[in-house]
Protein backbone atom coordinates (compact mmCIF):
# COMPACT_ATOMS: atom_id res chain seq x y z
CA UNK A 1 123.16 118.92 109.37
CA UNK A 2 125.28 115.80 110.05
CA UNK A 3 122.62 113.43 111.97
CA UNK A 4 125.39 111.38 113.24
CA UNK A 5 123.99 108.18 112.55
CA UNK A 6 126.79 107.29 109.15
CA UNK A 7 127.67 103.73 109.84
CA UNK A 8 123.97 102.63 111.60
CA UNK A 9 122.38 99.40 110.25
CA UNK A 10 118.75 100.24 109.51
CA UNK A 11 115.42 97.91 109.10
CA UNK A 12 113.38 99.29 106.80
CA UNK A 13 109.73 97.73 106.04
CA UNK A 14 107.69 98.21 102.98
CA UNK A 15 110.45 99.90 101.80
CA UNK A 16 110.44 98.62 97.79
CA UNK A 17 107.86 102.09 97.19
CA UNK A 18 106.30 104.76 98.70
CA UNK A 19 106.49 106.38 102.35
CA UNK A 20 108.58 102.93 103.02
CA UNK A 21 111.24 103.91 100.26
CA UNK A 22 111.60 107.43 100.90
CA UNK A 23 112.64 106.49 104.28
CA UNK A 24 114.83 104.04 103.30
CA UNK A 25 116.50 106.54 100.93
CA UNK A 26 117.16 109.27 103.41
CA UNK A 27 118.91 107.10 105.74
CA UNK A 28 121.31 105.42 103.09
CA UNK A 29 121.87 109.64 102.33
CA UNK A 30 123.39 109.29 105.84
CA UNK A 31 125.22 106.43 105.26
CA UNK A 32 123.18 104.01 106.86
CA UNK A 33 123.17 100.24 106.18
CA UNK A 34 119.90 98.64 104.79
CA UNK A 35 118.18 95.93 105.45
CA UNK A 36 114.94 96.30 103.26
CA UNK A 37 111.42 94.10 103.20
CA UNK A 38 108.92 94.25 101.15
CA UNK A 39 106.67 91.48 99.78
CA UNK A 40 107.47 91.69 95.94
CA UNK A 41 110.88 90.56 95.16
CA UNK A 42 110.93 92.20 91.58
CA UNK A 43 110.75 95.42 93.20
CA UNK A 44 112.34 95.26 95.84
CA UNK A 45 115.25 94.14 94.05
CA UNK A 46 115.29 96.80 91.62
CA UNK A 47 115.06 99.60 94.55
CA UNK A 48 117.72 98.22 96.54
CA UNK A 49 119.97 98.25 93.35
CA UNK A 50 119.32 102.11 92.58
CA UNK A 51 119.96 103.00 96.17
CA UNK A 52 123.42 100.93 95.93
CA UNK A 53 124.34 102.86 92.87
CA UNK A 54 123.02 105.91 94.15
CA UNK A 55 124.37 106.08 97.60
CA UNK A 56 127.28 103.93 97.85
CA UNK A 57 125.77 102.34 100.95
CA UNK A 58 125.32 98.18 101.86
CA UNK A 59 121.69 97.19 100.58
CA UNK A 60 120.57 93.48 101.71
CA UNK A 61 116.73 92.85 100.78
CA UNK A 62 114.18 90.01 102.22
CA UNK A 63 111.45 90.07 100.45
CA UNK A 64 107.99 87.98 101.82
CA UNK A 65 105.24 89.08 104.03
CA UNK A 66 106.56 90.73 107.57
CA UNK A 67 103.17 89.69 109.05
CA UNK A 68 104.50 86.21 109.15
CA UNK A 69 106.51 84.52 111.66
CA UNK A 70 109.35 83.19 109.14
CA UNK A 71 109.75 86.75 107.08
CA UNK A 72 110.76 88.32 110.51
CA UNK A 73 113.18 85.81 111.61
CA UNK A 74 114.65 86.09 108.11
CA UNK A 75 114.42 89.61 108.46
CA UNK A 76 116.04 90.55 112.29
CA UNK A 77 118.56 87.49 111.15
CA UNK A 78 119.99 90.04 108.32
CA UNK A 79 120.68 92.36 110.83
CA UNK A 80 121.33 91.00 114.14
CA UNK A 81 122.55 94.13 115.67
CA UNK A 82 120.19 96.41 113.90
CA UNK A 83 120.70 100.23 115.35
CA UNK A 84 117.36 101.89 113.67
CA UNK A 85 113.95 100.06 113.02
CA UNK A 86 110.77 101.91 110.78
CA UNK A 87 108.15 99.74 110.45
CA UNK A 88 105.47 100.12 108.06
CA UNK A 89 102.96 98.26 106.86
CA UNK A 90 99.81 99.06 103.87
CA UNK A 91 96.61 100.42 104.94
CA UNK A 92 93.74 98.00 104.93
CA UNK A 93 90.80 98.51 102.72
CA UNK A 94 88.56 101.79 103.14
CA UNK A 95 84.39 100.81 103.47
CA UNK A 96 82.08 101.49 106.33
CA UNK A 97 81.81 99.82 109.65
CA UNK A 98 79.14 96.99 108.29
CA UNK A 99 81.73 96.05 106.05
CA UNK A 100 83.86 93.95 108.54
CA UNK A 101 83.88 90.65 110.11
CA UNK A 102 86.20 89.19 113.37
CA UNK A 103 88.88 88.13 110.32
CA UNK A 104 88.75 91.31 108.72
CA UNK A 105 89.94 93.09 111.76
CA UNK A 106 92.58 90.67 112.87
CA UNK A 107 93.80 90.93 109.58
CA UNK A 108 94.37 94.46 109.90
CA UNK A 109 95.85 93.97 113.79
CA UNK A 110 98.23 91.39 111.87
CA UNK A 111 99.37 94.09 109.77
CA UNK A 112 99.25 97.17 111.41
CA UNK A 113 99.86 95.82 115.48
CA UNK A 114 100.50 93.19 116.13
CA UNK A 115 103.41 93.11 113.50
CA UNK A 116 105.48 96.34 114.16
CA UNK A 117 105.31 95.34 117.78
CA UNK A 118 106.54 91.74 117.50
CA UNK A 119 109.38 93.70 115.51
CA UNK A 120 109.86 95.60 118.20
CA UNK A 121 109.90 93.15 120.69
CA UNK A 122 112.83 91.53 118.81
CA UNK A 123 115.50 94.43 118.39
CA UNK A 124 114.83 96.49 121.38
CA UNK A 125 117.19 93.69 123.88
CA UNK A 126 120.02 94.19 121.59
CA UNK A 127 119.41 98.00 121.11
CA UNK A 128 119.19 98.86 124.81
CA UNK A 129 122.20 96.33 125.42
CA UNK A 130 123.50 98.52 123.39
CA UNK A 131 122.88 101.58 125.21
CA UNK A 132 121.42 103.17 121.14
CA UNK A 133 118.13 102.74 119.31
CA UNK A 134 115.64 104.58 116.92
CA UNK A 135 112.72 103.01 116.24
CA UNK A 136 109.75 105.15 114.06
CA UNK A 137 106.68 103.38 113.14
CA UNK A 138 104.58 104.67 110.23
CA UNK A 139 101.08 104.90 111.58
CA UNK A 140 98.20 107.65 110.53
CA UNK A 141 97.16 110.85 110.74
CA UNK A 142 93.85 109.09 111.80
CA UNK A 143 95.30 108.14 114.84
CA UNK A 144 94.67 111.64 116.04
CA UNK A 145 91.51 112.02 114.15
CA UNK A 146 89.86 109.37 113.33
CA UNK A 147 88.69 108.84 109.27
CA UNK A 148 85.08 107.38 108.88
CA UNK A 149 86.23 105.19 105.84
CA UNK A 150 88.97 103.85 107.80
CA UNK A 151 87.81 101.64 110.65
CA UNK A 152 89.86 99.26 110.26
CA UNK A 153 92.80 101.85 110.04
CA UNK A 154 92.00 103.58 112.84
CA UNK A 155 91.38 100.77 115.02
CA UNK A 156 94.67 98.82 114.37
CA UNK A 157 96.69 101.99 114.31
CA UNK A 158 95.09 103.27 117.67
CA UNK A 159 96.44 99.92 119.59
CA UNK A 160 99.97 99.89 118.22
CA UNK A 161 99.92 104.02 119.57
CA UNK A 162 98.78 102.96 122.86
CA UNK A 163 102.09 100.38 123.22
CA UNK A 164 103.91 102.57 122.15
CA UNK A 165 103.04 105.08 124.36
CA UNK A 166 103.97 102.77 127.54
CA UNK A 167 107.12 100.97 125.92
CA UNK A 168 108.82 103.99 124.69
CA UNK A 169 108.86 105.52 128.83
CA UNK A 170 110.60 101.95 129.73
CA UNK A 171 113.65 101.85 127.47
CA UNK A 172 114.63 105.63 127.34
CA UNK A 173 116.48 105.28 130.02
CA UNK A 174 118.56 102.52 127.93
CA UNK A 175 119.27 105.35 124.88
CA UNK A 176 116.72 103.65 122.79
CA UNK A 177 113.50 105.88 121.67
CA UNK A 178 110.71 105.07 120.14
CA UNK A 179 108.27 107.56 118.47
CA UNK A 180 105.40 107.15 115.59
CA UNK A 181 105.13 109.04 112.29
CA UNK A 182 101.68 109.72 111.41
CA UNK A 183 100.95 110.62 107.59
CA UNK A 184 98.70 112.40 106.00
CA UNK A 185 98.01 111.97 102.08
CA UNK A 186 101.18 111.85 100.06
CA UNK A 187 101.87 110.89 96.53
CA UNK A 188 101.95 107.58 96.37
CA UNK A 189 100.18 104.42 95.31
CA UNK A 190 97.87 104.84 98.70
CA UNK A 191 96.65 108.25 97.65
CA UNK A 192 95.62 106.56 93.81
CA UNK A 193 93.84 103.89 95.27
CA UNK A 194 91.66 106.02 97.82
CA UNK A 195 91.08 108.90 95.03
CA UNK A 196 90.10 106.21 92.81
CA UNK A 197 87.86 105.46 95.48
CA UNK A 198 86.31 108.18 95.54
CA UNK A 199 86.01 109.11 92.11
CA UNK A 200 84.13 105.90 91.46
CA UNK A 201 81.59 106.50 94.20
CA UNK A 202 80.99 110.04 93.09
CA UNK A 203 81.31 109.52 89.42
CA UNK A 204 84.27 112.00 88.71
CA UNK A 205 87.34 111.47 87.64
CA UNK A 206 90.64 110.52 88.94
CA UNK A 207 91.79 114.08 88.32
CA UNK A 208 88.79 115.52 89.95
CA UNK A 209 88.90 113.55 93.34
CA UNK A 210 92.67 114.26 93.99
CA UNK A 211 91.96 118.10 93.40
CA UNK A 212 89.17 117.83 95.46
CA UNK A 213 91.44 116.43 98.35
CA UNK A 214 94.32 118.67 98.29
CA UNK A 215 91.68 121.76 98.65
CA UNK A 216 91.31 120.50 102.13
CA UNK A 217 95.14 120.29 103.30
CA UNK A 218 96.24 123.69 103.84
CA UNK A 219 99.58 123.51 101.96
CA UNK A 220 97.36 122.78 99.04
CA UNK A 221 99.07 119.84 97.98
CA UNK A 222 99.93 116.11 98.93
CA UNK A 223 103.17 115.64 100.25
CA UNK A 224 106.31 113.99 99.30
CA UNK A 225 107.88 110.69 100.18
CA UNK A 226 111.27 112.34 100.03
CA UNK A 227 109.69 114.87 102.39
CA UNK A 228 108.42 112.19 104.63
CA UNK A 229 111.82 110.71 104.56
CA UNK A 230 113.33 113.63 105.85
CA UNK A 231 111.39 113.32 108.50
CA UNK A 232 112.00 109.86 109.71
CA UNK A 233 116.07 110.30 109.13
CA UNK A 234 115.70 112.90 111.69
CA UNK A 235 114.09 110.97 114.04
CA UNK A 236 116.73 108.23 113.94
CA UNK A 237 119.57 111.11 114.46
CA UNK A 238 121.78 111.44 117.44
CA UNK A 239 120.04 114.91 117.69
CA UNK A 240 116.22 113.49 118.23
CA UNK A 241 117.53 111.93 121.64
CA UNK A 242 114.94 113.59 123.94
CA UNK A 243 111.97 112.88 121.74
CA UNK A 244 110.36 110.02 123.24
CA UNK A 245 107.06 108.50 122.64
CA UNK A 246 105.71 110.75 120.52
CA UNK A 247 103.20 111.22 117.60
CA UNK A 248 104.57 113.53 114.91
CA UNK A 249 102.15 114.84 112.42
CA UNK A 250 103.06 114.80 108.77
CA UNK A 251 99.77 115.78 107.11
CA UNK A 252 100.42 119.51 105.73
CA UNK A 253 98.10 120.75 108.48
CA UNK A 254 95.49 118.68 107.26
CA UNK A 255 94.70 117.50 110.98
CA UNK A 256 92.38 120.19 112.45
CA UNK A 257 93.42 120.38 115.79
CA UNK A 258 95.12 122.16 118.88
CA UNK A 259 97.38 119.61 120.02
């Protein structure tokens, strides 16, 4: 399927590894323009240079930390007319709810709000000026069921959803749409660091707590960032037009729920 978007300039956020990369690499398979962010340079670098090779496609990078005021400016400034935004942002740190003080939690609202809506807030003029926008935040399957160990998570993630929810209905109208990408546990660095978690506060091993996890998502398995990719290209497509304000489960059924 041609997703009609060859040509598109794209913002991609923590988009040197991961859920962040795998995005960025199915849009450049569709020819789109990157702008990539991530906060080490070293990688970022080398990631933008194997999807130059690999694609053929216009790579610029800014590296630094898109929860500050400067990275962003530098950021939008590298693509003024940007036609496609994912933002994306690490989880904060797992623990229980007597873990956290006030600057833990605005830490995480930094990060995982307040951030991808100030990003947001600066394309969509130009997009619905426009008359065309995509925009897919990378959220959690915890926003629709909450994880214990996750407060912070599921807190931070919950308010972005909730903007989201009213912004998207406003600028529809204008071509633009706006929808959120929740997922589950895939293969990356994430899914090491919580299973490492784990293993240390059960005493098993690595192997152990990641085989231990994947007997509770019904594909058996964690998923793919190329999978997750997928996804996301096809919500920036001419074709996802009338999907609007949604939350789109990528989990491998691992939600338990009816809707």
């Amino acid at each position: 399927m041609d997703l009609g978007i060859n040509g598109r300039t794209a913002i991609v956020c923590a988009s040197s590894k991961g859920l962040g990369r795998g995005c960025a690499e199915a849009l450049a398979a569709e020819g789109v323009t990157l702008v990539l962010n991530a906060r080490g340079a070293e990688a970022l670098e080398a990631t933008a240079a194997e999807i130059r090779a690999t694609y053929g496609v216009t790579v610029t990078t800014v590296a630094g930390d898109v929860t500050t005021q400067e990275v962003r400016d530098r950021l939008v400034a590298a693509a003024p007319q940007a036609d496609i935004l994912v933002t994306n942002a690490g989880g904060p740190p797992p623990g229980l709810w007597s873990d956290w003080d006030r600057d833990d939690f605005i830490k995480a609202l930094d990060a995982n709000m307040l951030t991808p809506i100030a990003l947001m807030q600066a394309v969509l003029p130009g997009m619905m000026a426009r008359g065309w926008g995509r925009i897919v935040n990378i959220t959690s399957q915890s926003v629709k069921a909450p994880i214990p160990a996750l407060g912070l998570s599921n807190s931070a993630r919950a308010g972005l959803t909730g903007f989201v929810a009213g912004t998207a209905r406003q600028v529809a109208e204008k071509g633009v749409t706006i929808n959120n990408l929740l997922p589950g546990i895939h293969a990356t660095d994430r899914a090491v660091a919580l299973d490492s978690g784990v293993a240390k506060a059960q005493g098993i091993d690595l192997g152990e707590a990641k085989a231990r996890r994947e007997a509770t998502i019904p594909v058996r398995r964690y998923g793919t960032a190329a999978e997750f990719g997928a996804t996301c290209a096809y919500l920036c497509s001419r074709q996802a037009a009338f999907i609007v304000g949604q939350n789109i489960l990528h989990d491998g059924g691992a939600t338990n729920a009816t809707l």
